[in-house]
C-alpha atoms as a PDB file:
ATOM      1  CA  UNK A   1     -11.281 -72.492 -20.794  1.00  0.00           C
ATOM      2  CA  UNK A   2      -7.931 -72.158 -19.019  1.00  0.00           C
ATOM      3  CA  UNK A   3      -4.697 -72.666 -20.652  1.00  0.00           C
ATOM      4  CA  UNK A   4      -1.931 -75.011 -19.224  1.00  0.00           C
ATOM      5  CA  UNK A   5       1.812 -74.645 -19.035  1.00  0.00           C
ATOM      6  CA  UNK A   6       3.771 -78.088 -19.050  1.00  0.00           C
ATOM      7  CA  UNK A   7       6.556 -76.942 -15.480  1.00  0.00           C
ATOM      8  CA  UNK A   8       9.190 -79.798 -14.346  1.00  0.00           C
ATOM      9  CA  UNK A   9      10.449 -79.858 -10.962  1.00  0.00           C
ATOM     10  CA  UNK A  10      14.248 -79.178 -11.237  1.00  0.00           C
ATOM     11  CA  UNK A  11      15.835 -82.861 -11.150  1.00  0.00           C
ATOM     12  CA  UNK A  12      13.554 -84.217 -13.474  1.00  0.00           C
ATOM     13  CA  UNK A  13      15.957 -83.839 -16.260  1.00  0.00           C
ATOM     14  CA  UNK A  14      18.489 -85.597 -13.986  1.00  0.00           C
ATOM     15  CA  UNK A  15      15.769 -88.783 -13.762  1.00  0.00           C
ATOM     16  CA  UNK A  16      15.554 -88.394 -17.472  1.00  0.00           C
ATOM     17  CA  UNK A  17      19.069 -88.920 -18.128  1.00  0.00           C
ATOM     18  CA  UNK A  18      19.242 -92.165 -16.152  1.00  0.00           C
ATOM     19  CA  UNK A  19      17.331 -94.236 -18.426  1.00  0.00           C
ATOM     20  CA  UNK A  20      16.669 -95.313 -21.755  1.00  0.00           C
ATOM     21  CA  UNK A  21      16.849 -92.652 -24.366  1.00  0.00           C
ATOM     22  CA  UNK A  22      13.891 -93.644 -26.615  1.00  0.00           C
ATOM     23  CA  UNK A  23      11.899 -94.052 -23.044  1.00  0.00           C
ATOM     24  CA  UNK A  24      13.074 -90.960 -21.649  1.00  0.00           C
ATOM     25  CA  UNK A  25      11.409 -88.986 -25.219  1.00  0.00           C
ATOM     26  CA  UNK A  26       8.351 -91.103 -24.785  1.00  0.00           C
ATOM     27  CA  UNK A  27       7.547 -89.951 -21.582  1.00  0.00           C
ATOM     28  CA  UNK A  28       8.907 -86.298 -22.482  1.00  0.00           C
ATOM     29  CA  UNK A  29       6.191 -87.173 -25.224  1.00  0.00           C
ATOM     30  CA  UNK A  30       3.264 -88.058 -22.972  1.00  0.00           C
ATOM     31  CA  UNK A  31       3.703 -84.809 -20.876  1.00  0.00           C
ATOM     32  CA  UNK A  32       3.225 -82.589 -23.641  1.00  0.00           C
ATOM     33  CA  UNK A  33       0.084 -85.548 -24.900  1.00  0.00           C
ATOM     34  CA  UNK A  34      -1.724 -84.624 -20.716  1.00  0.00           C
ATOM     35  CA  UNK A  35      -1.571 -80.767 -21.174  1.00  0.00           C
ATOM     36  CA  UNK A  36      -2.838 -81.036 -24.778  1.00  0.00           C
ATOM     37  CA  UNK A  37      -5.963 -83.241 -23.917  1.00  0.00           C
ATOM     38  CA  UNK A  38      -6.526 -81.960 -19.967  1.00  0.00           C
ATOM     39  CA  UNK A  39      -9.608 -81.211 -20.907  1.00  0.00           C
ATOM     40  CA  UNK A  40     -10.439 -84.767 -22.434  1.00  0.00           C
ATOM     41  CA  UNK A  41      -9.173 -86.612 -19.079  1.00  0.00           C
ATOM     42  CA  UNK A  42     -10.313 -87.872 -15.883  1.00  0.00           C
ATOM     43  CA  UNK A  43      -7.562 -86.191 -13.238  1.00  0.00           C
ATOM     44  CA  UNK A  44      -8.253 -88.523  -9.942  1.00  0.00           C
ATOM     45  CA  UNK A  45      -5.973 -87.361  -6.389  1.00  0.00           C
ATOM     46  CA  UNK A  46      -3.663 -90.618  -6.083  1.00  0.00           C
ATOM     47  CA  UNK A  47      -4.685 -90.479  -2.506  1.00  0.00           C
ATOM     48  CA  UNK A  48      -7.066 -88.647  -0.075  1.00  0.00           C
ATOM     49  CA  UNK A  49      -4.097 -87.405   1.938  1.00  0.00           C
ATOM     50  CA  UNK A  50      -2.418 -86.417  -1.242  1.00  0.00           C
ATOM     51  CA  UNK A  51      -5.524 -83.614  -2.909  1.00  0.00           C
ATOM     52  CA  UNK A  52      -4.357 -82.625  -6.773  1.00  0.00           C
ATOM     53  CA  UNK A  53      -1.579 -84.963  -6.985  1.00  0.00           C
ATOM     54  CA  UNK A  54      -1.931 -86.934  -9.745  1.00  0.00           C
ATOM     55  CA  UNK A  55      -0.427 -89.978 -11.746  1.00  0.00           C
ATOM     56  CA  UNK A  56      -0.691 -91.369 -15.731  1.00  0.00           C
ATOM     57  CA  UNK A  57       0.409 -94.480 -16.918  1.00  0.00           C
ATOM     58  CA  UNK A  58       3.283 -94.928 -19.678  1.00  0.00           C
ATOM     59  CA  UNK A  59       4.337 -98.496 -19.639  1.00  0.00           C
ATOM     60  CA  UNK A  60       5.879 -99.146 -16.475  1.00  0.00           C
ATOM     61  CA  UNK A  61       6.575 -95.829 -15.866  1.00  0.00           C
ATOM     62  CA  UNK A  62       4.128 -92.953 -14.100  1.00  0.00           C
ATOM     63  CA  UNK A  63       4.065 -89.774 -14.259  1.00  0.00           C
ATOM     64  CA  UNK A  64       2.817 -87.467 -11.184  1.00  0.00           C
ATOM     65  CA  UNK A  65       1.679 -84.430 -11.912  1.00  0.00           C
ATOM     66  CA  UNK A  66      -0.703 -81.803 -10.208  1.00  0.00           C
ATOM     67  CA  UNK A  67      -3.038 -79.472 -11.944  1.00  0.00           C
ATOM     68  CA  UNK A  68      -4.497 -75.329 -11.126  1.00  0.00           C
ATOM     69  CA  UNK A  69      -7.163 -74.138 -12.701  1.00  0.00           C
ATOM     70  CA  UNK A  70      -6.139 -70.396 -13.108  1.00  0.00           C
ATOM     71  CA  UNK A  71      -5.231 -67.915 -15.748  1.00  0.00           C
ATOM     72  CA  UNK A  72      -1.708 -69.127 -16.277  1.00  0.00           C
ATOM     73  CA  UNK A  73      -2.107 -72.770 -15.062  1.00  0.00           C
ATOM     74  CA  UNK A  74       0.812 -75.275 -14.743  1.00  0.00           C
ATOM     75  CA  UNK A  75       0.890 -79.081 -14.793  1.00  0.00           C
ATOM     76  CA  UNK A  76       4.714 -79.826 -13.088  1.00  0.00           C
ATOM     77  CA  UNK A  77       5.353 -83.412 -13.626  1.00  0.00           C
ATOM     78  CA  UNK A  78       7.914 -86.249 -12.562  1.00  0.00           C
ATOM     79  CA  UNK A  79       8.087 -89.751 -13.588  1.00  0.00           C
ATOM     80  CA  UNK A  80       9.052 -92.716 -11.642  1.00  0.00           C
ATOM     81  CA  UNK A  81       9.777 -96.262 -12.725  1.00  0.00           C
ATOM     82  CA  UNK A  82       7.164 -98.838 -11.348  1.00  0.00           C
ATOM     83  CA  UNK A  83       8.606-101.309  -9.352  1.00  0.00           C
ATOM     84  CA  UNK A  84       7.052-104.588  -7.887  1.00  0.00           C
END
């Protein structure tokens, strides 16, 4: 079974700072929650155009991530607000 590393893409922290403390930990929170249970979840492309990209649900935020399935995986992540 492969490992996973939890990698953010460099301005992620500066997204993080934007918002909502409590929300910014929750979804801090979640990203470590996806690389602990990979194995346990369904990871579905977002689009066909887009292969390995990836999104979860945390409120009405998502985070995008994409997945490799090597010796010393990573999962890099970034979250975006959901707006209608």
């Amino acid at each position: 079974m492969p490992w996973y590393r939890l990698a953010f893409q460099p301005d992620t922290a500066q997204d993080l700072a934007v918002i909502d403390q409590s929300m910014a930990q929750r979804l801090l929170d979640k990203c470590k929650w996806l690389v602990s249970n990979v194995d346990n979840l369904r990871h579905e492309p977002i689009a066909d155009d887009l292969p390995g990209l990836c999104k979860y649900a945390v409120g009405e935020w998502r985070i995008f991530y994409t997945m490799t399935a090597q010796i010393s995986s990573s999962t890099s992540t970034r979250s975006f607000h959901d707006q209608d």
